[in-house]
C-alpha atoms as a PDB file:
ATOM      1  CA  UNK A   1       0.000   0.000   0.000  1.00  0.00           C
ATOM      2  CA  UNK A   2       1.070   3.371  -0.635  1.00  0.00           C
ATOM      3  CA  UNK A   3       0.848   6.525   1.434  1.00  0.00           C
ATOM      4  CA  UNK A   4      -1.504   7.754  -0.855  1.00  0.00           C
ATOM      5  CA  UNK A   5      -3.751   4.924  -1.052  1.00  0.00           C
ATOM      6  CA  UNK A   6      -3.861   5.725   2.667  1.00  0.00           C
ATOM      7  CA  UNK A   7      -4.416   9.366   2.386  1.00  0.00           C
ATOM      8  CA  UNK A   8      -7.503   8.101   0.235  1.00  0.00           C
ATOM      9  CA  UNK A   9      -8.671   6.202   2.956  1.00  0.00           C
ATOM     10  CA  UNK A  10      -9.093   9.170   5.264  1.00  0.00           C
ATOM     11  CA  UNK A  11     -12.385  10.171   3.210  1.00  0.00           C
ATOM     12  CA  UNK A  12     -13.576   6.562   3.165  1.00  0.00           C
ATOM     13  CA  UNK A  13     -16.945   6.295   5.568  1.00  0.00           C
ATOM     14  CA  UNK A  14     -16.551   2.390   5.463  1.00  0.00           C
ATOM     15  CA  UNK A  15     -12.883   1.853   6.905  1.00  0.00           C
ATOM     16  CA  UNK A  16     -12.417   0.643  10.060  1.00  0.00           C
ATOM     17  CA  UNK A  17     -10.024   2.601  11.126  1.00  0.00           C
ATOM     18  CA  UNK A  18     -11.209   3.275  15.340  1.00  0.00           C
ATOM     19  CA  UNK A  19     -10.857   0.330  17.985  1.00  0.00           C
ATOM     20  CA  UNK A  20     -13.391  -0.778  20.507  1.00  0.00           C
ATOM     21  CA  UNK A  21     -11.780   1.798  23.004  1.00  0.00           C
ATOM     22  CA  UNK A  22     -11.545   4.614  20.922  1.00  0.00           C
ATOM     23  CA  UNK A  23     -15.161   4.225  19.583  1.00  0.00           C
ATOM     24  CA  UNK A  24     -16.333   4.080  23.145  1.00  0.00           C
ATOM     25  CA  UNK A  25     -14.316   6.826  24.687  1.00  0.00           C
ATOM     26  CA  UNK A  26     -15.464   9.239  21.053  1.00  0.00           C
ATOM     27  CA  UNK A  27     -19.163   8.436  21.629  1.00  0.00           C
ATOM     28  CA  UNK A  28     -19.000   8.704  25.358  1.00  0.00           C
ATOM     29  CA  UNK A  29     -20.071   4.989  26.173  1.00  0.00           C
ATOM     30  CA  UNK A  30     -18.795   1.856  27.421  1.00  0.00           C
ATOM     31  CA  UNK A  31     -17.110  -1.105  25.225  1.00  0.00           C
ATOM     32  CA  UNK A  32     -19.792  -3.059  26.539  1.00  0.00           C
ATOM     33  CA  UNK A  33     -22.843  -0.933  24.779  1.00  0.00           C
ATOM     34  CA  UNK A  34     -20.695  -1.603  21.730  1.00  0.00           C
ATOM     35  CA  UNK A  35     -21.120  -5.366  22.253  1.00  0.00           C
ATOM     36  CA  UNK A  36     -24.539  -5.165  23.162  1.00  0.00           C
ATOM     37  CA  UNK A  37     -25.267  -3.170  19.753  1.00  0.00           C
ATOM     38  CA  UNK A  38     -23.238  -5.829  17.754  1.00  0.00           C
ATOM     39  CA  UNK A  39     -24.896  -8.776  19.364  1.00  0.00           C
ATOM     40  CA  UNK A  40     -28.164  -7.567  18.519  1.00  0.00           C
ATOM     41  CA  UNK A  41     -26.521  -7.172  14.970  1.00  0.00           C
ATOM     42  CA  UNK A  42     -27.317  -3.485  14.860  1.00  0.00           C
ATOM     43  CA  UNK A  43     -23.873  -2.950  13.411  1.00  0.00           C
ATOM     44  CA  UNK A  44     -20.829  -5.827  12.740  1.00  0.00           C
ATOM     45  CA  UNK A  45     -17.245  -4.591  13.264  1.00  0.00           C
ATOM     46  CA  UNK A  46     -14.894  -5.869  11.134  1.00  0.00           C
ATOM     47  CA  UNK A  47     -11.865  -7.150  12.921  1.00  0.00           C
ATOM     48  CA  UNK A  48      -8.213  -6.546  12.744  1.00  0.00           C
ATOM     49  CA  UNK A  49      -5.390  -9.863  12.016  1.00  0.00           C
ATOM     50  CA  UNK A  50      -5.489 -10.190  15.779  1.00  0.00           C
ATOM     51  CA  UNK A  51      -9.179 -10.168  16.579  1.00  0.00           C
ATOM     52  CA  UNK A  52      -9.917  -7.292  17.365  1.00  0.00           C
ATOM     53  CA  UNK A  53     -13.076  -5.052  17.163  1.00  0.00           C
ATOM     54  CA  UNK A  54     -12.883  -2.582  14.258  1.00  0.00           C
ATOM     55  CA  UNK A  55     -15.073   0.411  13.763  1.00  0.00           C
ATOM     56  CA  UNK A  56     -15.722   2.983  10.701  1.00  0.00           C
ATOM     57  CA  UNK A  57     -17.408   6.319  10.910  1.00  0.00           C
ATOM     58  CA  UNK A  58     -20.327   4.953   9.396  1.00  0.00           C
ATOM     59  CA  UNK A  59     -20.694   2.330  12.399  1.00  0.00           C
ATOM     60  CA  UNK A  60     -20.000   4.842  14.698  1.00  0.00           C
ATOM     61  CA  UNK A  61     -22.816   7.252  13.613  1.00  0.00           C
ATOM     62  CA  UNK A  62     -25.122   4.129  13.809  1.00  0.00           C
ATOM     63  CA  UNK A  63     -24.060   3.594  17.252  1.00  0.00           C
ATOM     64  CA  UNK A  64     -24.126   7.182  18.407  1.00  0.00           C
ATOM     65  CA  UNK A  65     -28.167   7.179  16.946  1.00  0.00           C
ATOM     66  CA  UNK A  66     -28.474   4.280  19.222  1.00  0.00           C
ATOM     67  CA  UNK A  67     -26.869   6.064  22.577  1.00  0.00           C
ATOM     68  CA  UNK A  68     -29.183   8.641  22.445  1.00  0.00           C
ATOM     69  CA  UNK A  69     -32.415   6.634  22.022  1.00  0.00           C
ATOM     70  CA  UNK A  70     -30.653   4.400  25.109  1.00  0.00           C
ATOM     71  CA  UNK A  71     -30.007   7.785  26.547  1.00  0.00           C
ATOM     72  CA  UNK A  72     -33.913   8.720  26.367  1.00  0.00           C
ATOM     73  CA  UNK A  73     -34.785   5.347  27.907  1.00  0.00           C
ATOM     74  CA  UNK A  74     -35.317   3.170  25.244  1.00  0.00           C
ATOM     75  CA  UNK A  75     -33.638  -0.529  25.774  1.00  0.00           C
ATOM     76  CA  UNK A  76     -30.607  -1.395  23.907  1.00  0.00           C
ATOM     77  CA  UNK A  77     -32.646  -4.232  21.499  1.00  0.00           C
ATOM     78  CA  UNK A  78     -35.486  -2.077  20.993  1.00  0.00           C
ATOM     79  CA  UNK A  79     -33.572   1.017  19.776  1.00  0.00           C
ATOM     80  CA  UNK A  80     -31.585  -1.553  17.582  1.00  0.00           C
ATOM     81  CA  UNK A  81     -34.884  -2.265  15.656  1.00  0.00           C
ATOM     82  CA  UNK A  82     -35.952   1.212  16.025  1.00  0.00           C
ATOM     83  CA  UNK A  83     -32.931   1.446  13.980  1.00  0.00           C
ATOM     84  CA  UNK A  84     -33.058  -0.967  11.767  1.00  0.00           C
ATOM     85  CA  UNK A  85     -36.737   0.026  10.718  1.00  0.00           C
ATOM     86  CA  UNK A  86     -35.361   3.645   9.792  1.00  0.00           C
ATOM     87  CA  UNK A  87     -33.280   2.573   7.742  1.00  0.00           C
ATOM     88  CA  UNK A  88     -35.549   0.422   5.776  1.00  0.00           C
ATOM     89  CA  UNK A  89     -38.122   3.768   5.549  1.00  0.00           C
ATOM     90  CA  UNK A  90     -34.972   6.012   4.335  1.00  0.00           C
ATOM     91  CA  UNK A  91     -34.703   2.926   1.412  1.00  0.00           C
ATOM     92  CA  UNK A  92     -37.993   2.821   0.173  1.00  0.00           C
ATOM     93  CA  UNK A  93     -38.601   6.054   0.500  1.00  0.00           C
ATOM     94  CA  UNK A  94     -34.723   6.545  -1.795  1.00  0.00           C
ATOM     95  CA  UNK A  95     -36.275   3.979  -4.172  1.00  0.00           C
ATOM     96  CA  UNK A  96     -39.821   5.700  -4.759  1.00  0.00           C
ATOM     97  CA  UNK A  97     -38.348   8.948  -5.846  1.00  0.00           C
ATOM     98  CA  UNK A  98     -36.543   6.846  -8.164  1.00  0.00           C
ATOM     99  CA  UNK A  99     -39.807   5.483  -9.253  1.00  0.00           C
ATOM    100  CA  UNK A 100     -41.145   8.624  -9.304  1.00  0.00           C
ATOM    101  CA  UNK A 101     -38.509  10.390 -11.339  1.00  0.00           C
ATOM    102  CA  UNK A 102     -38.430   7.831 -14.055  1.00  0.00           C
ATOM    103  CA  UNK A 103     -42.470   7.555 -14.507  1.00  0.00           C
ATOM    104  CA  UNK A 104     -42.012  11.064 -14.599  1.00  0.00           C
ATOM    105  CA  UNK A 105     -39.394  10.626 -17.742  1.00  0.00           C
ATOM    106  CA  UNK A 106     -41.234   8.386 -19.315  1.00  0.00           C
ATOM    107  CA  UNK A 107     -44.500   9.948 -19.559  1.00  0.00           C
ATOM    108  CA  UNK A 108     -42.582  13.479 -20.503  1.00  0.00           C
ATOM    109  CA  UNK A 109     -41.371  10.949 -23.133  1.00  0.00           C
ATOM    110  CA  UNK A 110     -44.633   9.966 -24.468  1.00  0.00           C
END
């Protein structure tokens, strides 16, 4: 690898570039909320040659949305599905303006 395929990696949302500790001490939580999140398969670090627990900004945005419906009282599964079911919504609702735009095409087309 070279230092600027690195560089490009700075930018990348997907990379796991934080460890368990660092995750938990940047979204103010403990290592064990982390592994509460992953075991209800909220979000799946990937992990390093040795086994350990790798994060990406992505993941950690995902867990931060979690923390604060935790923080509001919600438990740890439910805001996982909570979650989970937003994410679905923010899909379909990305796929029917796609719909949308190309009936719209088509019958300009027409």
């Amino acid at each position: 690898m070279t230092a600027d395929d690195s560089y490009g990696r700075l930018d990348d949302d997907d990379y796991p570039a934080y460890t368990m500790g660092r995750a938990a001490e940047m979204l103010g939580t403990t290592q064990g909320f982390l592994r509460a999140i992953g075991d209800h398969r909220l979000i799946t670090p990937l992990r390093s040659e040795g086994g350990h627990r790798r994060y990406s900004r992505y993941q950690l945005r995902i867990a931060a949305r979690a923390r604060e419906l935790v923080d509001q009282g919600t438990p740890t599964e439910a805001a996982c599905c909570i979650i989970a079911l937003e994410d679905q919504l923010e899909e379909a609702q990305r796929i029917n303006a796609e719909h949308r735009r190309s009936a719209a095409l088509h019958t300009a087309a027409t």
